[in-house]
Protein backbone atom coordinates (compact mmCIF):
# COMPACT_ATOMS: atom_id res chain seq x y z
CA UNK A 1 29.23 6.57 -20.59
CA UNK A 2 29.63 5.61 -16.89
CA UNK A 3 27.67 8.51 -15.82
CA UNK A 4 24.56 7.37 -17.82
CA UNK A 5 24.87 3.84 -16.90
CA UNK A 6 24.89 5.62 -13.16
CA UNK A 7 21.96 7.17 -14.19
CA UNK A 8 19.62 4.25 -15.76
CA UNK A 9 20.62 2.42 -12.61
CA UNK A 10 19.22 5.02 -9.96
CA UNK A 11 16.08 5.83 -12.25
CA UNK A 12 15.41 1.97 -12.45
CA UNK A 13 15.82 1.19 -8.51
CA UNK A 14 13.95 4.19 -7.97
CA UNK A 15 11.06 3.14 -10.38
CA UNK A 16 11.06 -0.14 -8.33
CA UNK A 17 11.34 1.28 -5.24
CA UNK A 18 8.46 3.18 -5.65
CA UNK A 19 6.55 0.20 -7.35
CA UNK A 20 7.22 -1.27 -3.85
CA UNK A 21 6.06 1.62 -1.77
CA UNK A 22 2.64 1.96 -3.70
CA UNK A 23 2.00 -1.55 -3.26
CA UNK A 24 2.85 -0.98 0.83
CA UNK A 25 0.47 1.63 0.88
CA UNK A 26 -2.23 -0.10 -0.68
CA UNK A 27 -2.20 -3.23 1.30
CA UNK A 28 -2.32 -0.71 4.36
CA UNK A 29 -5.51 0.79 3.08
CA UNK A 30 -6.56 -2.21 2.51
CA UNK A 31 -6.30 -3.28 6.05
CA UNK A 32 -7.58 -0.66 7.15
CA UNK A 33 -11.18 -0.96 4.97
CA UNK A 34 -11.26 -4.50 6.07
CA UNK A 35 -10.88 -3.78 9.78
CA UNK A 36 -13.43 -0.68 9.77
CA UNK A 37 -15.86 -3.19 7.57
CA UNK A 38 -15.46 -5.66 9.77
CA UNK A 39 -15.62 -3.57 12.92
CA UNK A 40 -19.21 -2.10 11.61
CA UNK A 41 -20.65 -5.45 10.83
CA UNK A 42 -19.28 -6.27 14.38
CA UNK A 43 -21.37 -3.89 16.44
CA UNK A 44 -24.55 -3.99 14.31
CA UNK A 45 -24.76 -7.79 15.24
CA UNK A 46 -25.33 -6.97 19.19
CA UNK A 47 -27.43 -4.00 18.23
CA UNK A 48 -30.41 -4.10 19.83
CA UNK A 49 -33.88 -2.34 18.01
């Protein structure tokens, strides 16, 4: 019985810990879209025609 308590328990932090990673990962992207966005929208207000 102690074995599949052992069990539920790593399976459950291991669900949340990769609950926690994808949300990492997606607030990086995030970031990341935001700053290229803004970057682009940066340079095309000095551009010259």
């Amino acid at each position: 019985m102690l074995i599949y308590m052992l069990a539920t328990a790593m399976t459950i932090v291991m669900l949340i810990a990769t609950a926690f990673g994808l949300h990492q990962e997606a607030a990086r992207v995030r970031v990341k879209a935001n700053t290229k966005r803004l970057d682009f929208a940066h340079r095309n207000v000095y551009r010259r025609h």
